[in-house]
Protein backbone atom coordinates (compact mmCIF):
# COMPACT_ATOMS: atom_id res chain seq x y z
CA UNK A 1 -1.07 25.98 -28.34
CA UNK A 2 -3.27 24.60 -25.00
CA UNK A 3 0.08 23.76 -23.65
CA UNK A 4 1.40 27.19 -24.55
CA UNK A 5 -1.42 28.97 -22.50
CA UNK A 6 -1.19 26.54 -19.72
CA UNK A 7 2.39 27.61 -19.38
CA UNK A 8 1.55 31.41 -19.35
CA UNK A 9 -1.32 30.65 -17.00
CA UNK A 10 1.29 28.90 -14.56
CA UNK A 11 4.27 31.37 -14.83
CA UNK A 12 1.99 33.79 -14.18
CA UNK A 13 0.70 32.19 -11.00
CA UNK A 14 3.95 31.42 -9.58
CA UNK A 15 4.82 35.34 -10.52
CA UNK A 16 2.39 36.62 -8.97
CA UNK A 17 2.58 34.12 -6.29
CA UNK A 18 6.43 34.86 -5.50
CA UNK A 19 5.73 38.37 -5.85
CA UNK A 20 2.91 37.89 -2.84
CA UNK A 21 6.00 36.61 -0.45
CA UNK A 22 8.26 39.02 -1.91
CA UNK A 23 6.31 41.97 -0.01
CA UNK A 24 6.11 40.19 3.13
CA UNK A 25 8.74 40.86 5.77
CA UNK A 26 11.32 37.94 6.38
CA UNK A 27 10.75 35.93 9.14
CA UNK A 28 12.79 35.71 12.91
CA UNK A 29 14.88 32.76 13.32
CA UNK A 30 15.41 30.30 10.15
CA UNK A 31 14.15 30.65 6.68
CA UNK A 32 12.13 27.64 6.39
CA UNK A 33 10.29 24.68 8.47
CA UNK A 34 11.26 22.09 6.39
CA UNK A 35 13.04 20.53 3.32
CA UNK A 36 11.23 18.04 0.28
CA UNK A 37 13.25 16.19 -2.23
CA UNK A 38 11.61 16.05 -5.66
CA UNK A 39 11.52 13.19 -7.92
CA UNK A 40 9.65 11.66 -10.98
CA UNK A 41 8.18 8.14 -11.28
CA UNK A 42 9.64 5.85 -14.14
CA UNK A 43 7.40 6.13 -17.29
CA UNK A 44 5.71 8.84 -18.78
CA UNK A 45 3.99 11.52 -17.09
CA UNK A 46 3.50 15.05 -16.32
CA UNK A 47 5.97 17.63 -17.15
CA UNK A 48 8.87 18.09 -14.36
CA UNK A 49 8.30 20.38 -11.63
CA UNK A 50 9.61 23.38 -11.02
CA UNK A 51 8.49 25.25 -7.87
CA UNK A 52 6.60 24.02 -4.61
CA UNK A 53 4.45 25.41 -1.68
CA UNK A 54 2.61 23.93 1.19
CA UNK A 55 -0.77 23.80 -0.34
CA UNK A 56 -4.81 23.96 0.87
CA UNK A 57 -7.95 23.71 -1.12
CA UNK A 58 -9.56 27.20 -2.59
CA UNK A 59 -12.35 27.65 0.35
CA UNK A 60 -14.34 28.56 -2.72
CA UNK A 61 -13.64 24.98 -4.19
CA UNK A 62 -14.45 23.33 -1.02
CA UNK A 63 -17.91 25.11 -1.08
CA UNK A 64 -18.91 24.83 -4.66
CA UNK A 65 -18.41 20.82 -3.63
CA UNK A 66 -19.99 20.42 -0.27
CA UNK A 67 -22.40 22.83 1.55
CA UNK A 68 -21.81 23.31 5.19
CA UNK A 69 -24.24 24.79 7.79
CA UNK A 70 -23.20 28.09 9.27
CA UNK A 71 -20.42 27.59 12.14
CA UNK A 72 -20.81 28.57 15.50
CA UNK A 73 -19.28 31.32 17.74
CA UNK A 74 -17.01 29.29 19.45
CA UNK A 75 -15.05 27.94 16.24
CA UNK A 76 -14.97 32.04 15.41
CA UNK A 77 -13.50 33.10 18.74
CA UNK A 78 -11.24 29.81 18.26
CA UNK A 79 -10.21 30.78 15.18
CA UNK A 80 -9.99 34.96 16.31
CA UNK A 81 -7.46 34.46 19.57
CA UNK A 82 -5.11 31.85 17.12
CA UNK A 83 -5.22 33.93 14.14
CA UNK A 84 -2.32 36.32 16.17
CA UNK A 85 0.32 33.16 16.47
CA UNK A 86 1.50 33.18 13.20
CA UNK A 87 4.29 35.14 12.16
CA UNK A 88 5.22 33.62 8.39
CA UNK A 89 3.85 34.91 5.11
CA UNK A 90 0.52 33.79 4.79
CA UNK A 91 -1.66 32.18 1.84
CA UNK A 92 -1.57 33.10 -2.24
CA UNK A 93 -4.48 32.40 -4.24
CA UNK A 94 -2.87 30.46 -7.57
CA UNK A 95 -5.64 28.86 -9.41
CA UNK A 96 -9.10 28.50 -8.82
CA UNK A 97 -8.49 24.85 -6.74
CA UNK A 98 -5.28 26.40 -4.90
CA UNK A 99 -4.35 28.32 -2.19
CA UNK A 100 -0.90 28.06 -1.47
CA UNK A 101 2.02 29.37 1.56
CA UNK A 102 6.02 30.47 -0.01
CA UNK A 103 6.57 29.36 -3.40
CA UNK A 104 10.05 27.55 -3.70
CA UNK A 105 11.79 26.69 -7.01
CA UNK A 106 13.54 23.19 -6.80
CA UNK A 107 17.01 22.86 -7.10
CA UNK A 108 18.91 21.35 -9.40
CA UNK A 109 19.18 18.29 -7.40
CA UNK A 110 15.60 18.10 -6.14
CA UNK A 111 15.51 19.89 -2.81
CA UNK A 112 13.20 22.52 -1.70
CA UNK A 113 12.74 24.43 1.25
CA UNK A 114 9.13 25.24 2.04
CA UNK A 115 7.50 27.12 4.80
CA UNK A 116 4.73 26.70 6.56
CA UNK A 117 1.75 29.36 5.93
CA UNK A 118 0.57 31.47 9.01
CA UNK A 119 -3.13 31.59 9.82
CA UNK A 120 -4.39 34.26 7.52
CA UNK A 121 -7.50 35.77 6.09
CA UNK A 122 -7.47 33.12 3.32
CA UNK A 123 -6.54 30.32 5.79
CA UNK A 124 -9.60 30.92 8.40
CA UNK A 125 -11.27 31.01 5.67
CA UNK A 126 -11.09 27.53 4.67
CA UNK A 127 -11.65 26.37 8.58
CA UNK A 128 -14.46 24.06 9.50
CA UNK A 129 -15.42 22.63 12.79
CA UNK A 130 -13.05 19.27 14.30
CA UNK A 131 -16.56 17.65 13.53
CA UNK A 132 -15.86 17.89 10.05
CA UNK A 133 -11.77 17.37 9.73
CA UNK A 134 -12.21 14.63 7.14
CA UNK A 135 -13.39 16.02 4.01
CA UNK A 136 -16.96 14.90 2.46
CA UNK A 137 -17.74 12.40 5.72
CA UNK A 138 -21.02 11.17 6.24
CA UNK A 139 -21.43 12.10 9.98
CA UNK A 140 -23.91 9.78 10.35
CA UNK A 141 -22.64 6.68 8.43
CA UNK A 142 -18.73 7.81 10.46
CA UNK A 143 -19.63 9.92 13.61
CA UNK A 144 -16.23 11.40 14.69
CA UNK A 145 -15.10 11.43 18.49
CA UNK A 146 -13.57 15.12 19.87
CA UNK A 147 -12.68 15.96 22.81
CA UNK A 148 -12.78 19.52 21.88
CA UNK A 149 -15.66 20.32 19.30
CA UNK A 150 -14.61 24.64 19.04
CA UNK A 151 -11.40 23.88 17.52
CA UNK A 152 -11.20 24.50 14.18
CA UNK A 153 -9.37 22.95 11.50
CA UNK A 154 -8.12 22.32 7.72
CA UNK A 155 -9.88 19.64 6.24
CA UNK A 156 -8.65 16.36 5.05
CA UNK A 157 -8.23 13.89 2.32
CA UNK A 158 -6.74 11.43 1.16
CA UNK A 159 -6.58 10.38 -2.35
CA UNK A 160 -3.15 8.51 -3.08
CA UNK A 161 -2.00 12.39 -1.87
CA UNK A 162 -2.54 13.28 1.00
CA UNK A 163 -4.50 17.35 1.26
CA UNK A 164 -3.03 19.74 2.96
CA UNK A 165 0.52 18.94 2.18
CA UNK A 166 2.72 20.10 -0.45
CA UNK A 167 1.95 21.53 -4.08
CA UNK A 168 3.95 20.49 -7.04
CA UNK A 169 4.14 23.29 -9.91
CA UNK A 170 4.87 22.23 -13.51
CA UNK A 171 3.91 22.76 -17.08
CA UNK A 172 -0.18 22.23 -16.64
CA UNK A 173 -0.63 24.47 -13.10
CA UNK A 174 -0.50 23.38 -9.54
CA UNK A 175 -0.61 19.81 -8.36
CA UNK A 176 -1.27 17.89 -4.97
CA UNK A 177 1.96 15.91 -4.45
CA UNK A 178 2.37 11.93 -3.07
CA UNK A 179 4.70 12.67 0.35
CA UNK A 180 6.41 9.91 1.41
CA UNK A 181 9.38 9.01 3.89
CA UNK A 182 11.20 7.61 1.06
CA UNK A 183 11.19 7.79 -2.80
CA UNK A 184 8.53 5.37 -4.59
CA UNK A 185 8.89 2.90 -7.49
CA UNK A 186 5.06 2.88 -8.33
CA UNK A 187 1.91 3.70 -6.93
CA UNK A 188 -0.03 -0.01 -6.72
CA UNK A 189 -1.99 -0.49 -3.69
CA UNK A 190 0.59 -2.64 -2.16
CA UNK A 191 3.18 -0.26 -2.71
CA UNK A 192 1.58 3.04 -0.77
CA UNK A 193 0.58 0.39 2.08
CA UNK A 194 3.76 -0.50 2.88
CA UNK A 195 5.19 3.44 2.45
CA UNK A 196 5.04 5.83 5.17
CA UNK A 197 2.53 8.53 3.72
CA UNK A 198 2.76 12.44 5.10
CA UNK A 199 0.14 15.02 5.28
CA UNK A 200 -0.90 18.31 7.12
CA UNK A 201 -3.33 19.61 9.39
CA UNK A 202 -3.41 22.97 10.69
CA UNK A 203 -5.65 23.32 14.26
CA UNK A 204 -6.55 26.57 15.93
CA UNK A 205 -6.13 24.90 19.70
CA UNK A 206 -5.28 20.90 20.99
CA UNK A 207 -7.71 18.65 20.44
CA UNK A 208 -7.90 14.92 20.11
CA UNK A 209 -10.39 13.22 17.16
CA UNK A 210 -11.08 9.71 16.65
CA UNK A 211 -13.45 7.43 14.54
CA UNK A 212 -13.64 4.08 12.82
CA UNK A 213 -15.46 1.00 12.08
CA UNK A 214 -17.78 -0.12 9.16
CA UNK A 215 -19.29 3.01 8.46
CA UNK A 216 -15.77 4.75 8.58
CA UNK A 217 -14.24 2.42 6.44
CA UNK A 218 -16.89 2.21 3.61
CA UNK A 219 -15.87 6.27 2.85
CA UNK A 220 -12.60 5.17 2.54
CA UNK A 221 -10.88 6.46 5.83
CA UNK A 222 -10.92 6.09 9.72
CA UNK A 223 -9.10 8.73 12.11
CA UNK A 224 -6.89 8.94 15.49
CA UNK A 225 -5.06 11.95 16.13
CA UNK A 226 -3.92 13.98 18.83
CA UNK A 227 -3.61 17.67 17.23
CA UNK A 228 -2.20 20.65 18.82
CA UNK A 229 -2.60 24.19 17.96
CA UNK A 230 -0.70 25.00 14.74
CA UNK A 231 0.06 22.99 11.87
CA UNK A 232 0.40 19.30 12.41
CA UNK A 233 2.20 16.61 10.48
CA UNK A 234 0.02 13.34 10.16
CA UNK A 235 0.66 9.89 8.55
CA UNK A 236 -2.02 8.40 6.36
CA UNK A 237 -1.63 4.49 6.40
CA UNK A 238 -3.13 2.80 3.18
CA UNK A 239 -5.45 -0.06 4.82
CA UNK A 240 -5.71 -3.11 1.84
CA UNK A 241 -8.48 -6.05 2.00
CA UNK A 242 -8.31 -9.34 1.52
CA UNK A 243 -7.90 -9.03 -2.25
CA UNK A 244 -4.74 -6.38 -1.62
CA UNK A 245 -6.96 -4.20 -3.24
CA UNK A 246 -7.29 -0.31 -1.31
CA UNK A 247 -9.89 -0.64 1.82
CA UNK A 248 -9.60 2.75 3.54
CA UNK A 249 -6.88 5.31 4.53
CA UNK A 250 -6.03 5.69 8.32
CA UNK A 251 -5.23 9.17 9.81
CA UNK A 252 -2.56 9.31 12.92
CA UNK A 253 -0.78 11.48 14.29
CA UNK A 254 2.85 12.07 13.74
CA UNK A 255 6.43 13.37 14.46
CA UNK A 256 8.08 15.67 11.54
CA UNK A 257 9.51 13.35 9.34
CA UNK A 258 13.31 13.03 9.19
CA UNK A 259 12.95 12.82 5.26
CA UNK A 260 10.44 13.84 2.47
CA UNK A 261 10.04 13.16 -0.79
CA UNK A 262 7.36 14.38 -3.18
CA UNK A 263 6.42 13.10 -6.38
CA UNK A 264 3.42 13.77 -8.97
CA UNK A 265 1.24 10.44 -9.65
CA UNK A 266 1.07 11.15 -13.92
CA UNK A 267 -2.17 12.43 -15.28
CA UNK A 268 -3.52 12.65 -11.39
């Protein structure tokens, strides 16, 4: 019966969701920025999925976890003069973690076409200050270096996947997908460290951010990226200790990948 009404609850969602990109005009120039190919892990798992969007935490999430002093004018008038750039449907609420860009269905062998969302009400929204690009820092233990500090930007995390990046739909709602260069056996440690590992980060100008060390590496990640305005790809390289046991994430910058392929970590 749960599973039942977690069904509804989805189909529903990705309804109301395709009906959202249905009204919007089509785009100039080519349907889509880029292509994922879909596959499941060996084992058991979650459900298949069916449908996929470039995804970003519910601003209203974010908040309920982490409170935020007010931002300043500058990150506004950032955010104001970029918001007019975009020209592709912007963001659909989906569920109360998710706010998500185009929904695709997958094809029958895997591939989906995804676009990237344009800077919209729901996307300034979730902004913060470059200060603050990776999610729940300690700014004091992991002080981060910009060269620009009125650039805003979508935070981010990483968590064996990688936030923003692309949404998963299947059976039990929306799902933060693993993005990888190539398709995974497993998800040890030693397996991610060795994979190249994709992510997005949208910025409302160029700006380059940088911080490591101790304190960096005790929250689990360190940073060096050279953003430009728009939405960036990154790479998030899985750092292991001594013991091959996870030691922190590393954020860099990134060319689009030639290849993508997304996968749901089971009961993540």
């Amino acid at each position: 019966m749960r599973e039942n009404a977690r069904t509804t609850i989805l189909l529903g969602a990705l309804a109301v969701a395709l009906a959202a990109c249905a009204d919007q005009p089509p785009p100039a120039g080519p349907t889509h920025d880029f292509e994922v190919s879909y596959y499941q892990l060996p084992g058991p798992g979650n459900p298949p999925a069916v449908a996929a969007a470039v995804g970003v935490l519910n601003p209203d999430n974010v908040a309920a976890v982490t409170t935020y002093p007010e931002r300043d004018a500058s990150l506004d008038a950032s955010v104001s003069a970029s918001r007019h750039a975009g020209h592709l449907p912007g963001l659909t609420e989906v569920s109360p973690a998710w706010l998500v860009g185009p929904v695709a269905v997958i094809a029958e062998d895997g591939t989906v076409e995804l676009s990237l969302p344009e800077l919209d009400a729901d996307l300034e929204a979730v902004l913060e200050p470059v200060s603050r690009l990776l999610w729940d820092n300690d700014a004091l233990a992991c002080p981060l270096t910009v060269s620009d500090p009125s650039v805003g930007v979508t935070q981010a995390l990483f968590q064996s996947v990688a936030v923003p990046g692309v949404v998963l739909f299947n059976g039990f709602g929306a799902f933060a997908a693993t993005l990888s260069g190539a398709p995974l056996p497993d998800t040890a440690d030693t397996t991610l460290a060795a994979a190249d590992l994709y992510g997005l980060v949208y910025a409302t100008g160029p700006v380059d951010v940088s911080a490591s060390g101790p304190g960096c590496e005790a929250q689990g990640h360190t940073v060096d990226v050279s953003l430009e305005a728009g939405w960036n790809w990154v790479r998030w390289e899985v750092v292991l200790d001594a013991m091959d046991d996870f030691s922190h994430a590393h954020l860099t910058s990134t060319d689009p990948p030639q290849e993508l392929w997304a996968t749901l970590i089971p009961f993540i």
